[in-house]
Every structure is written in structure tokens, then in C-alpha cells.
C-alpha atoms as a PDB file:
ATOM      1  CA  UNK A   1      31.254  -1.952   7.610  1.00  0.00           C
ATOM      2  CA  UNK A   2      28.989   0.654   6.261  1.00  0.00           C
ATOM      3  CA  UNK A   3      31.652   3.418   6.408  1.00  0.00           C
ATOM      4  CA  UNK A   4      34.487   0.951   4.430  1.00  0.00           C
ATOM      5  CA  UNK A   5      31.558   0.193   1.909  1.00  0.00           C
ATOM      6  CA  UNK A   6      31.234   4.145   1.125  1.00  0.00           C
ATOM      7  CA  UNK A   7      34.728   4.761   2.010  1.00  0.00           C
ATOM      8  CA  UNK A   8      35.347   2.333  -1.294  1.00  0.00           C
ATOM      9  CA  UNK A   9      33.007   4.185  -3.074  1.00  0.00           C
ATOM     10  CA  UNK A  10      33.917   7.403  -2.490  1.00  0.00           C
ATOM     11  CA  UNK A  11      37.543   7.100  -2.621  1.00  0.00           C
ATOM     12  CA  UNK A  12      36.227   4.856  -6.803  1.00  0.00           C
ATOM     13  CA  UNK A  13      34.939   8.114  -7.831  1.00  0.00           C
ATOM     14  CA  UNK A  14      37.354  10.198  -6.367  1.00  0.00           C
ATOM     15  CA  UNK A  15      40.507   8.751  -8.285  1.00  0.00           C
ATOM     16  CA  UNK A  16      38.273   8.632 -11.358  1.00  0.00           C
ATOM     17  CA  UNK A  17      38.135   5.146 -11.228  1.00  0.00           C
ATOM     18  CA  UNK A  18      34.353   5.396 -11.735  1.00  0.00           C
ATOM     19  CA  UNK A  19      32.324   8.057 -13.215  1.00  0.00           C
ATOM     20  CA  UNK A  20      29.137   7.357 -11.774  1.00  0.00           C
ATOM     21  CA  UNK A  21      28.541   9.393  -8.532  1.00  0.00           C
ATOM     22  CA  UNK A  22      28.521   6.960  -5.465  1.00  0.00           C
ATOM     23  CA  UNK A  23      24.917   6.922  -3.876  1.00  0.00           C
ATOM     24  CA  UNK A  24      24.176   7.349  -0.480  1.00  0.00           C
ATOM     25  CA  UNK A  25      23.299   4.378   1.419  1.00  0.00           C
ATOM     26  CA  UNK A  26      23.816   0.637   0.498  1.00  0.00           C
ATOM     27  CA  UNK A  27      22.160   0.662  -3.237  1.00  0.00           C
ATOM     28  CA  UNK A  28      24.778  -1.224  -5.867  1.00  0.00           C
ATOM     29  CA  UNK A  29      27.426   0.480  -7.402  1.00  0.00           C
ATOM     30  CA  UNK A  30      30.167  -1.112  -9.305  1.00  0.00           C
ATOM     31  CA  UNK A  31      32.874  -0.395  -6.802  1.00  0.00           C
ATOM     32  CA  UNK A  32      31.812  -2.457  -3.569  1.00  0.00           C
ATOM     33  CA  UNK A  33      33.436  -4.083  -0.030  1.00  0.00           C
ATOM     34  CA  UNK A  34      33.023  -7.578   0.428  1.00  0.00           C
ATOM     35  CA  UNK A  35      34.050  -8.600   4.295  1.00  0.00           C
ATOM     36  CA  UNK A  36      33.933 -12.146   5.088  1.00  0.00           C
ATOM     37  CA  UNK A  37      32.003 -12.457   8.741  1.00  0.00           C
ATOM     38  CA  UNK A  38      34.625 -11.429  12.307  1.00  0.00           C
ATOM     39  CA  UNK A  39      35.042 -14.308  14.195  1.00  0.00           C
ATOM     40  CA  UNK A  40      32.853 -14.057  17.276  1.00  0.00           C
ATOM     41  CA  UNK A  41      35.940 -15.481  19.697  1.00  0.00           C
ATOM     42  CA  UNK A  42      38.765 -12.705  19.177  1.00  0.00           C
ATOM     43  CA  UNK A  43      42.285 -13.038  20.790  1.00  0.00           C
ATOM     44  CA  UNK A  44      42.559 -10.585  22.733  1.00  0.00           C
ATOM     45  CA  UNK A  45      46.207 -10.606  22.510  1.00  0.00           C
ATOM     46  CA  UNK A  46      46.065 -10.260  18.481  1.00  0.00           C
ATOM     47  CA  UNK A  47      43.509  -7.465  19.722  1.00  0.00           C
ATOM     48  CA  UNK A  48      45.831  -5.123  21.717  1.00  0.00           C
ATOM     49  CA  UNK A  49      48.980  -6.130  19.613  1.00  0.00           C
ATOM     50  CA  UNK A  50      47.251  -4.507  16.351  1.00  0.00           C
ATOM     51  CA  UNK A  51      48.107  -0.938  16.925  1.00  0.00           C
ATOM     52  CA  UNK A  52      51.816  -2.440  16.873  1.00  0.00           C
ATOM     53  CA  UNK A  53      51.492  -4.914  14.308  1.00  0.00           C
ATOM     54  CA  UNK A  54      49.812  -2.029  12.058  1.00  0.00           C
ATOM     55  CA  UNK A  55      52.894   0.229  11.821  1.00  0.00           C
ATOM     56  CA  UNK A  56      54.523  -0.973   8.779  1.00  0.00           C
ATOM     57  CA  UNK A  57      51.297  -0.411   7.007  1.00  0.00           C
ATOM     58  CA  UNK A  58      50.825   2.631   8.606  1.00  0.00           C
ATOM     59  CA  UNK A  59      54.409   3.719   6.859  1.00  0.00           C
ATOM     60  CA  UNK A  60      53.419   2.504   3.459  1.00  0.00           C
ATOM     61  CA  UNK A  61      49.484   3.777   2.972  1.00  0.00           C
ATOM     62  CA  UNK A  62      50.281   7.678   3.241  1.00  0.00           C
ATOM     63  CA  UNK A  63      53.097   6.846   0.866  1.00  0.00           C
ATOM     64  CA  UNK A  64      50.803   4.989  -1.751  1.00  0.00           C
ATOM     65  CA  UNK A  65      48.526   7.925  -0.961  1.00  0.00           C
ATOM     66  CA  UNK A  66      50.505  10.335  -2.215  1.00  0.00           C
ATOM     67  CA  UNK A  67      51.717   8.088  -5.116  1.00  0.00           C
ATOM     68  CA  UNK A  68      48.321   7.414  -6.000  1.00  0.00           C
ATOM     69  CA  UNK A  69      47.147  11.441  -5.894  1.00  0.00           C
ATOM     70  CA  UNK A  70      50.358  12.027  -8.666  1.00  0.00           C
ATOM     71  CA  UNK A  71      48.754   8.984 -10.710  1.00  0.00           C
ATOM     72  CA  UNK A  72      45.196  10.150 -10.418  1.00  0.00           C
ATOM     73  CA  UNK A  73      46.597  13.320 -11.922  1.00  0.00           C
ATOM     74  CA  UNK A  74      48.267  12.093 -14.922  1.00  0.00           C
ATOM     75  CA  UNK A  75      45.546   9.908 -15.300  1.00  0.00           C
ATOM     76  CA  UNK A  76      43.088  12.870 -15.317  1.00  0.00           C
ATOM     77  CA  UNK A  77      45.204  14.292 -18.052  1.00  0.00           C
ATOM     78  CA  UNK A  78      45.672  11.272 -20.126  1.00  0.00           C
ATOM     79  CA  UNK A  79      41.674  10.708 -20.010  1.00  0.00           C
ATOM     80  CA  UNK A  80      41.445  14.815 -21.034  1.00  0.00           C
ATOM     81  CA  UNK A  81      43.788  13.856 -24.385  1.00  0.00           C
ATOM     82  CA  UNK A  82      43.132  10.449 -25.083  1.00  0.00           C
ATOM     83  CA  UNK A  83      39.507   9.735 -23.479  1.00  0.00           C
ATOM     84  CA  UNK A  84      40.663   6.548 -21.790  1.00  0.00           C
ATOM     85  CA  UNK A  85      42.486   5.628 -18.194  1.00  0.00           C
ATOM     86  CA  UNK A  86      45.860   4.029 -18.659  1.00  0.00           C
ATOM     87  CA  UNK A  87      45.795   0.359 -18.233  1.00  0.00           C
ATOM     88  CA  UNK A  88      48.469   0.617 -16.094  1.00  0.00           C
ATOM     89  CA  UNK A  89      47.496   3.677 -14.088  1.00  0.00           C
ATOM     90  CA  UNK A  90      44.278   2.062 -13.603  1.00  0.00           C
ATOM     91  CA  UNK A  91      45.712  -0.798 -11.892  1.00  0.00           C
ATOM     92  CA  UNK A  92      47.937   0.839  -9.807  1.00  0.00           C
ATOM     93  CA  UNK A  93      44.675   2.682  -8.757  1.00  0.00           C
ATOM     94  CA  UNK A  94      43.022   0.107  -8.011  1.00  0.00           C
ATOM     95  CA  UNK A  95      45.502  -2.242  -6.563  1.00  0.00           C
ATOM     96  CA  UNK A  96      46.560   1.138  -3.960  1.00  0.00           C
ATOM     97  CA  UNK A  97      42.484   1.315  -3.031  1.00  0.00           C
ATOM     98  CA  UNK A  98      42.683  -1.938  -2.277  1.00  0.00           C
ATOM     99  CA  UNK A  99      45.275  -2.332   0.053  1.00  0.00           C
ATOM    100  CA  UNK A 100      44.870   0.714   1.798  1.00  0.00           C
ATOM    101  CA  UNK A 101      41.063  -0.528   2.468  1.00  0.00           C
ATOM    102  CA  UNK A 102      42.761  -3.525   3.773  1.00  0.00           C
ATOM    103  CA  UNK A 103      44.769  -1.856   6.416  1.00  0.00           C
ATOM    104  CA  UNK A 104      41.866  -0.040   7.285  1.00  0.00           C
ATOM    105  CA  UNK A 105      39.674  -2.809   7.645  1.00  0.00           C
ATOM    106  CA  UNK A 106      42.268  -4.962   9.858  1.00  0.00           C
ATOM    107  CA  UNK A 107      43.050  -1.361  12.320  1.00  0.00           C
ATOM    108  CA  UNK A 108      39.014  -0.920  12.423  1.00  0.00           C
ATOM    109  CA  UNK A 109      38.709  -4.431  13.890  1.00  0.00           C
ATOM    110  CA  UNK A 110      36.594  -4.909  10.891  1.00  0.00           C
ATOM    111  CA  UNK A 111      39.223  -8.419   9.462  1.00  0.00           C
ATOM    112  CA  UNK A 112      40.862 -10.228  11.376  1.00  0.00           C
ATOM    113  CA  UNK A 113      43.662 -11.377   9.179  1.00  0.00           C
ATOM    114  CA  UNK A 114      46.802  -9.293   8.446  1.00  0.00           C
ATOM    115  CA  UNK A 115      46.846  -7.440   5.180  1.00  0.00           C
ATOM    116  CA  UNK A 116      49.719  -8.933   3.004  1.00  0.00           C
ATOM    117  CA  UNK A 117      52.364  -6.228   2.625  1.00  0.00           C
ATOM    118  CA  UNK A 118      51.932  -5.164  -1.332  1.00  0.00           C
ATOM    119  CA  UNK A 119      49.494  -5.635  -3.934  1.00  0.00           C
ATOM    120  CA  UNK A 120      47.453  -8.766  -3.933  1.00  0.00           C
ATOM    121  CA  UNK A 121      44.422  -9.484  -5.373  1.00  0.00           C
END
């Protein structure tokens, strides 16, 4: 949980999302991870299906990865000339940190519920 929570953080800062520098540890910071509680009783067949079930999401995150690293840079320009992040950019951002933290957190056992396949808030 930890790791996701600076993962989030992190990754805020890194796509310019936020210009504050992430601390260390769990103190606030406007980017944050909430995780509702893991079920104590787990299926065990939802369990050892996951690395399966996790494929399609596994195709689409390095692809919103690298979509999202060509948005960060036009969005690094654009706040250079114009001093503010594109609405739009922003949200793409944003939406693409959010799902990928998603997948993540269902393939690190961390959720148990699929991620829905696109942007979702």
C-alpha cells in the first residue's frame, strides 16, 4: 500500500501534475491512494486466474505510458509558453495515472475488483 501511495506521488510530480516535491513517508500531499480494505476471504481461483485476467491491461498501460510521456512533453512546453497545463492534457494525465495505478493495484493483490478497461473516475 505504501509503495502505490508513493508510486502516486512520484509518478504526480513526475508528469508535472504537481509541483510540490513528494515527501518521503506518509505526510499529506495533494496527490494521494485511497484503497478500500482486501477482503480477508480471497478466492483463490480469482487469485491464480489474475496473471491471466491482467493481460489486456497489461497491453494497454505501456501504451498509455508512452502516450502519456508525449503529453507530459507538450505539456512541459505549453506550461514554458503559456504558464498553465492544458485542461485537456491535464486530464488525460491524470485519468492515465489513474488507471495504470489501478492495474497495479489489482496485479499487486492490493484490490480485489477488476479495473474497468478505460478511463473512469
Amino acid at each position: 500500500m505504501y509503495y502505490l501511495r508513493w508510486r502516486v506521488r512520484a509518478s504526480a510530480y513526475a508528469a508535472l501534475l504537481r509541483d510540490e516535491y513528494p515527501p518521503f513517508g506518509d505526510a499529506p500531499y495533494p496527490a494521494r491512494l485511497a484503497v478500500d480494505p482486501v477482503s480477508t476471504s480471497r478466492d483463490r481461483l480469482s487469485v491464480a486466474l489474475r496473471p491471466i485476467l491482467i493481460i489486456p491491461q497489461a497491453i494497454m498501460v505501456p501504451v498509455l505510458g508512452i502516450a502519456w510521456g508525449f503529453v507530459t512533453v507538450v505539456a512541459w512546453f505549453a506550461i514554458l509558453f503559456t504558464g498553465d497545463y492544458p485542461s485537456g492534457l491535464y486530464r488525460f494525465a491524470t485519468n492515465v495515472l489513474q488507471w495504470t495505478t489501478r492495474v497495479e493495484a489489482y496485479a499487486l493483490l492490493v484490490h480485489d475488483a477488476y479495473p474497468p478497461f478505460g478511463f473512469h473516475d
